[in-house]
Protein backbone atom coordinates (compact mmCIF):
# COMPACT_ATOMS: atom_id res chain seq x y z
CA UNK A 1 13.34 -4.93 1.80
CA UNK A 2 14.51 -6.75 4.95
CA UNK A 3 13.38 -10.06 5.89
CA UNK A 4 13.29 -10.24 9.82
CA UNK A 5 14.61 -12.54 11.52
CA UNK A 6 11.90 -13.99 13.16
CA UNK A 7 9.85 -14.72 9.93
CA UNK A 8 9.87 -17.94 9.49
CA UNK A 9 6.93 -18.67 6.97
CA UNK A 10 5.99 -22.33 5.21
CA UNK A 11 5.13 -20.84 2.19
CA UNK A 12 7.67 -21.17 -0.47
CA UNK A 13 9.48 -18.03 -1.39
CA UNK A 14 8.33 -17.49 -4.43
CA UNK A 15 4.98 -17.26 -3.06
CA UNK A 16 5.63 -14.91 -0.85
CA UNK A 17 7.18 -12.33 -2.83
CA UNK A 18 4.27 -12.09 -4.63
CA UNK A 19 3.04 -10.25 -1.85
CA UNK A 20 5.78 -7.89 -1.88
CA UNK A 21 5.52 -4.31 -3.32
CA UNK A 22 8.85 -4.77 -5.45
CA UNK A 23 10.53 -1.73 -6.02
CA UNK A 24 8.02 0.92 -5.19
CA UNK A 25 9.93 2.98 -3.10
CA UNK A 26 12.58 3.06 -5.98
CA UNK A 27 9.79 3.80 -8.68
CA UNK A 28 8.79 6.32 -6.22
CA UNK A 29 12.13 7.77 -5.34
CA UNK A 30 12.58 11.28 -6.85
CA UNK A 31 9.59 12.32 -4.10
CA UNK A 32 12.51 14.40 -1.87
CA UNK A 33 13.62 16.36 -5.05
CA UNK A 34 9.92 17.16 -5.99
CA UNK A 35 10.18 18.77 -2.27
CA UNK A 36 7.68 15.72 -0.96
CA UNK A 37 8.90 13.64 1.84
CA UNK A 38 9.54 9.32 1.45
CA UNK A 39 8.23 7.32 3.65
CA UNK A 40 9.33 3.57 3.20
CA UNK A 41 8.45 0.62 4.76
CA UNK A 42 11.49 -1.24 4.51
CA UNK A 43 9.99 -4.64 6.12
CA UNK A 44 7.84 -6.89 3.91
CA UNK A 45 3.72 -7.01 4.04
CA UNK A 46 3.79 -10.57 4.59
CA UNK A 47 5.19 -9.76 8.22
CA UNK A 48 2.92 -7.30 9.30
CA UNK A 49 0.75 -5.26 6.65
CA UNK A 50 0.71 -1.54 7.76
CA UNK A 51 -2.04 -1.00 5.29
CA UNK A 52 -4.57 -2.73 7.43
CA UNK A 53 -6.21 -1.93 10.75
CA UNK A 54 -4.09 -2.82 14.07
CA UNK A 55 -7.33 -5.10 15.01
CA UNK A 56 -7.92 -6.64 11.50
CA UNK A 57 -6.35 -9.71 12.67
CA UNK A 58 -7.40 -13.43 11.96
CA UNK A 59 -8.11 -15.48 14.87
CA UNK A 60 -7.59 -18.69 13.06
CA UNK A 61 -3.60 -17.25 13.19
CA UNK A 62 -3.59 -17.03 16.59
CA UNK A 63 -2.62 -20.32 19.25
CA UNK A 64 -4.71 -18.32 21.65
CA UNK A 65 -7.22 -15.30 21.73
CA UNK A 66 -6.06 -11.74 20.96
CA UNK A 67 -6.22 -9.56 24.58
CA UNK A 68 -8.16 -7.11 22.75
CA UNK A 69 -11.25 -6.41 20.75
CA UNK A 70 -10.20 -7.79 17.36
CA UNK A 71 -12.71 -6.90 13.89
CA UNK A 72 -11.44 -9.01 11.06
CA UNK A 73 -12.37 -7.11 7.61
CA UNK A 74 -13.01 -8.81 4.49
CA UNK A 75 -9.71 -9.07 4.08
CA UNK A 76 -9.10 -11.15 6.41
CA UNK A 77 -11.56 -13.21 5.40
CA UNK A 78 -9.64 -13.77 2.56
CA UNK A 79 -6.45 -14.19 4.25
CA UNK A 80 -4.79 -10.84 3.65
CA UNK A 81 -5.62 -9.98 6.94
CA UNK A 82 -2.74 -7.64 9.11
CA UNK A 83 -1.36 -10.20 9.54
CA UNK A 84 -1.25 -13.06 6.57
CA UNK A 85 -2.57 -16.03 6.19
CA UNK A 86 -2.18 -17.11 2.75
CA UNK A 87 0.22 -16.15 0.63
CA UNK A 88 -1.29 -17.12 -2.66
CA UNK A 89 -5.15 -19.08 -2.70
CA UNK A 90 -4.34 -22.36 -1.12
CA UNK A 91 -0.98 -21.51 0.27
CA UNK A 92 -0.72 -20.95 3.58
CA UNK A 93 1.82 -18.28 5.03
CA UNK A 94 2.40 -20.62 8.22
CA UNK A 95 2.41 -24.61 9.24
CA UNK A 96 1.62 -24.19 12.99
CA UNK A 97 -0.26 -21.18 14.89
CA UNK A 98 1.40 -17.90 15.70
CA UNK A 99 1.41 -17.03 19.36
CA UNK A 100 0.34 -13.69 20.67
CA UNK A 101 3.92 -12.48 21.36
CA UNK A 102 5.21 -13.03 18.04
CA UNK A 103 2.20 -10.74 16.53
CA UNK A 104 2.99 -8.24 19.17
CA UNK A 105 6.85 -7.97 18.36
CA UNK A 106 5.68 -6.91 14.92
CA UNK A 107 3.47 -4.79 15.91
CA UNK A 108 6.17 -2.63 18.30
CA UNK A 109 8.94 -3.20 16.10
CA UNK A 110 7.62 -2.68 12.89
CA UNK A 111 3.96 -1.76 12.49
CA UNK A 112 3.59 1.22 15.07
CA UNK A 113 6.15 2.99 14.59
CA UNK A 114 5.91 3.19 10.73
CA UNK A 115 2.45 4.26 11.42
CA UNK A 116 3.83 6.97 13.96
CA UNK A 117 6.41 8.12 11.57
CA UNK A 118 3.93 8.56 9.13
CA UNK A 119 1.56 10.37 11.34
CA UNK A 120 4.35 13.03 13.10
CA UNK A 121 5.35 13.92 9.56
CA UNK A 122 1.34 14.42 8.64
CA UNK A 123 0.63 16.16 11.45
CA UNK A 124 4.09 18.62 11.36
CA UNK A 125 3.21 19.07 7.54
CA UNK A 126 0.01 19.71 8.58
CA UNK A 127 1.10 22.62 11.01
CA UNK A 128 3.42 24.01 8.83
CA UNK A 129 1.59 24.71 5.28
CA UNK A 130 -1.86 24.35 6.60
CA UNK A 131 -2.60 21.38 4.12
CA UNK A 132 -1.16 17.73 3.56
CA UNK A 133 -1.53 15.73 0.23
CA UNK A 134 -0.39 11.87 1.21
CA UNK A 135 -0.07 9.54 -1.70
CA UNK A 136 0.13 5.93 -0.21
CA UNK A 137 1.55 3.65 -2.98
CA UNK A 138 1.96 0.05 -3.82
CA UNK A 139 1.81 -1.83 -6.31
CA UNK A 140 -0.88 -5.14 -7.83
CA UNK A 141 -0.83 -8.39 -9.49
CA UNK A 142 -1.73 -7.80 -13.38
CA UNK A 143 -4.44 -10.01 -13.05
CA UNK A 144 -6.40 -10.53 -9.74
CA UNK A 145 -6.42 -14.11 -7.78
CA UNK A 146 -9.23 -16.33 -6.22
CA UNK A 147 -8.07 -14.07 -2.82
CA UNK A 148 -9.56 -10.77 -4.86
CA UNK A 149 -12.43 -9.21 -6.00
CA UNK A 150 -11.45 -8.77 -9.45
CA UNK A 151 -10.36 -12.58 -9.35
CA UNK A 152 -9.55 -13.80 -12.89
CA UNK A 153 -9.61 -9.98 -14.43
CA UNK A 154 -6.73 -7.73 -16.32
CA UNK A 155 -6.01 -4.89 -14.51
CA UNK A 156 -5.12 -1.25 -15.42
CA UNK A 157 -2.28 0.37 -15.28
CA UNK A 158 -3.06 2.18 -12.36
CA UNK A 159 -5.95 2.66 -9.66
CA UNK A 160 -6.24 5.62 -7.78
CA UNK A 161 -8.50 5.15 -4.97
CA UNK A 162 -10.52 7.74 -2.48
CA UNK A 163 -12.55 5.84 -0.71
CA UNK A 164 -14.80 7.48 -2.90
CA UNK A 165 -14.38 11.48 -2.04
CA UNK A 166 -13.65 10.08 1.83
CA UNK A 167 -9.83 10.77 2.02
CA UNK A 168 -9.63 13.15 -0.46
CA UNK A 169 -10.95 15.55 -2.67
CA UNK A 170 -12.34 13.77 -5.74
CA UNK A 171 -10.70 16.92 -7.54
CA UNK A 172 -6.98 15.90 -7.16
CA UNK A 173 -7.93 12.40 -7.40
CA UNK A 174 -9.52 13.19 -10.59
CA UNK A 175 -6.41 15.18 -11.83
CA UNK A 176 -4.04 11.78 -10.72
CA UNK A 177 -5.79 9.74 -12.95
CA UNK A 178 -5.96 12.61 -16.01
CA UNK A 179 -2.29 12.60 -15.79
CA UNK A 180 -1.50 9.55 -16.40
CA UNK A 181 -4.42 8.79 -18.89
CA UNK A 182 -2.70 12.24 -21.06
CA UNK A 183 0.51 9.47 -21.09
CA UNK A 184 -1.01 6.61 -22.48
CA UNK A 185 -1.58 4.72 -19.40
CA UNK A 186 -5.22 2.88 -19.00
CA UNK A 187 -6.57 3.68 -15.06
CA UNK A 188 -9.80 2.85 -12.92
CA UNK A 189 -10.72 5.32 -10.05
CA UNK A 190 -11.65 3.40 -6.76
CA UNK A 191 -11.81 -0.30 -8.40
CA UNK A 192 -11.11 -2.91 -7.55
CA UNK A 193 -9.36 -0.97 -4.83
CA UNK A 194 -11.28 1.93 -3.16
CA UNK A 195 -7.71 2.50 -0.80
CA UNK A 196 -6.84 0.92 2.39
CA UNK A 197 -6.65 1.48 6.46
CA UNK A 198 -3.72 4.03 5.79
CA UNK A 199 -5.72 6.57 3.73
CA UNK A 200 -8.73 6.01 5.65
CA UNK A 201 -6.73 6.65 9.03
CA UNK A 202 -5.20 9.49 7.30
CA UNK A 203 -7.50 10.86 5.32
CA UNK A 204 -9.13 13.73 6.03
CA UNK A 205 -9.86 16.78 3.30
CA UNK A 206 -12.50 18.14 6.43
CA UNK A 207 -9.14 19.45 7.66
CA UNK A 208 -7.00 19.29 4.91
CA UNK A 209 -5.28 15.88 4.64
CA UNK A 210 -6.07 14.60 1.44
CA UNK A 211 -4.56 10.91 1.47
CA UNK A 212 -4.46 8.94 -2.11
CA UNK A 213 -3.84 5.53 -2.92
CA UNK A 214 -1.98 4.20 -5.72
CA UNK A 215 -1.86 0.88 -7.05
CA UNK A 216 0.62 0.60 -10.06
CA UNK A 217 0.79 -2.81 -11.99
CA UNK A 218 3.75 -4.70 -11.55
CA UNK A 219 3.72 -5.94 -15.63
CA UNK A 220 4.71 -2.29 -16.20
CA UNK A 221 8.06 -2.74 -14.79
CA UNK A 222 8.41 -6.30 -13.61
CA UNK A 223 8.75 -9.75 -14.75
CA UNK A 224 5.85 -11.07 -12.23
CA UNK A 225 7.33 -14.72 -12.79
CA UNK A 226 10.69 -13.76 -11.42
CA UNK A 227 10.09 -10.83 -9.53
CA UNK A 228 13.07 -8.81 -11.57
CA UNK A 229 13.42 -5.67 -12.87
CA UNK A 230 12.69 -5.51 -16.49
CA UNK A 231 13.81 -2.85 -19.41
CA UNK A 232 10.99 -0.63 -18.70
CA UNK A 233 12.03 0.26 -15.24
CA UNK A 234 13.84 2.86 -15.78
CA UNK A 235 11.08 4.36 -18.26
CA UNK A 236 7.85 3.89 -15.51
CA UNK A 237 10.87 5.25 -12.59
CA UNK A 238 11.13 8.47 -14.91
CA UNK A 239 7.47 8.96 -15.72
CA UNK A 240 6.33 8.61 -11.79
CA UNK A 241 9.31 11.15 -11.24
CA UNK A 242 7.60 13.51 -13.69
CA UNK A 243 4.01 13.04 -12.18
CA UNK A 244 5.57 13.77 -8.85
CA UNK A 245 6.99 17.36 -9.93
CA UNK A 246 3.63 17.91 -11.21
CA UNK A 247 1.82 17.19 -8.98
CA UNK A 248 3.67 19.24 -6.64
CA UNK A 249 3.46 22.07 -8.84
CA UNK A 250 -0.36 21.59 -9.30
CA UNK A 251 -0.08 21.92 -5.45
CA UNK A 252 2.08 24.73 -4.94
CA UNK A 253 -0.99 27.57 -5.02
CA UNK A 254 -3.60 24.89 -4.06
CA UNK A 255 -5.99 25.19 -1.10
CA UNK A 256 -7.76 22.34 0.52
């Protein structure tokens, strides 16, 4: 992950890597040899979050109004907005108001054109084998915050989210969670997370873009205290390797 230069946030470090998908695209990174294409956003979601809605922004950021229609989610309500405003309950991401240009630059420079990369490699996928499966993944907290839904639970190991059937057939969705269940691993379907803006932008199994969301928790793999690597990296890096070759194999004489 690269920290631009231009974010210059109050909140202590530590607090904002909690934010920070740690090591997903590494967990995630046998997807080329499984014949799936990686997609990585290599800036952090405390910049600009490209799993939220370009007008899901918090006007309390903001040292003037937005030039456009903005329509803040519940999210943003809670300060996990595009754009962040806390970093952890009670911590705010900035000590003075961001101005319009600054939200723009990371829109331009980062935001968009992840979101068009993602969406030119849907679409020629798309055109090419007459079906798409998009897995969106990131990882959670092992316990949710006063900022979630779930505040004050333990989480699974997983959640694989659909929107509920919206982005993707419930069958494959279905077949995610079996998979890892058969391996010992404990996972909801569509709670606390039902998936974000990305699968519900992509999704669409009508014409056969089936978009997933996976959440894995960070205790599997990380010391949440220090944000490091532990032993069982390597272990959950090989088992999400596996998945992916199945998955793709599960695939390979599927029809949406």
């Amino acid at each position: 992950m690269t920290w631009p230069a231009d974010f210059q946030p109050a909140a202590p470090r530590a607090a904002i890597l909690t934010t920070w998908d740690a090591y997903v695209d590494e967990l995630f990174g046998d997807a080329p040899a499984a014949g799936a294409t990686l997609l990585a956003a290599t800036f952090p979601r405390a910049y600009v979050d490209v799993n939220r809605a370009e007008d899901d922004l918090d006007p309390d950021l903001l040292d003037r109004p937005w030039p456009a229609p903005i329509h803040p989610t519940a999210y943003t309500t809670r300060g996990m907005g595009l754009v962040r405003r806390l970093a952890l309950p009670g911590v705010p991401m900035y000590d003075r108001p961001l101005s319009v240009a600054e939200v723009e630059r990371r829109l331009s420079v980062c935001y968009r054109p992840y979101r068009l990369a993602l969406a030119d490699r849907i679409e020629a996928l798309a055109r090419r084998f007459g079906a798409v499966w998009h897995l969106n993944v990131h990882s959670m907290k092992s316990r949710g915050n006063e900022m979630n839904v779930d505040a004050g639970e333990p989480r699974p190991d997983l959640v694989i989210s659909d929107r509920h059937g919206a982005t993707a057939d419930p069958a494959h969705t279905a077949w995610v969670a079996a998979w890892f269940r058969a391996r010992g691993r404990t996972v909801q379907i569509n709670h606390p997370y039902q998936g974000g803006d990305l699968v519900k932008h992509f999704g669409a199994p009508g014409d056969g873009v089936h978009s997933i969301q996976i959440e894995l928790n960070r205790a599997l793999y990380l010391d949440e205290v220090l944000v490091a690597k532990t032993v069982h990296f390597g272990e959950v890096r090989e088992q999400c390797g596996e998945f992916l070759h199945a998955f793709a194999a599960r695939l390979s004489g599927a029809h949406p």
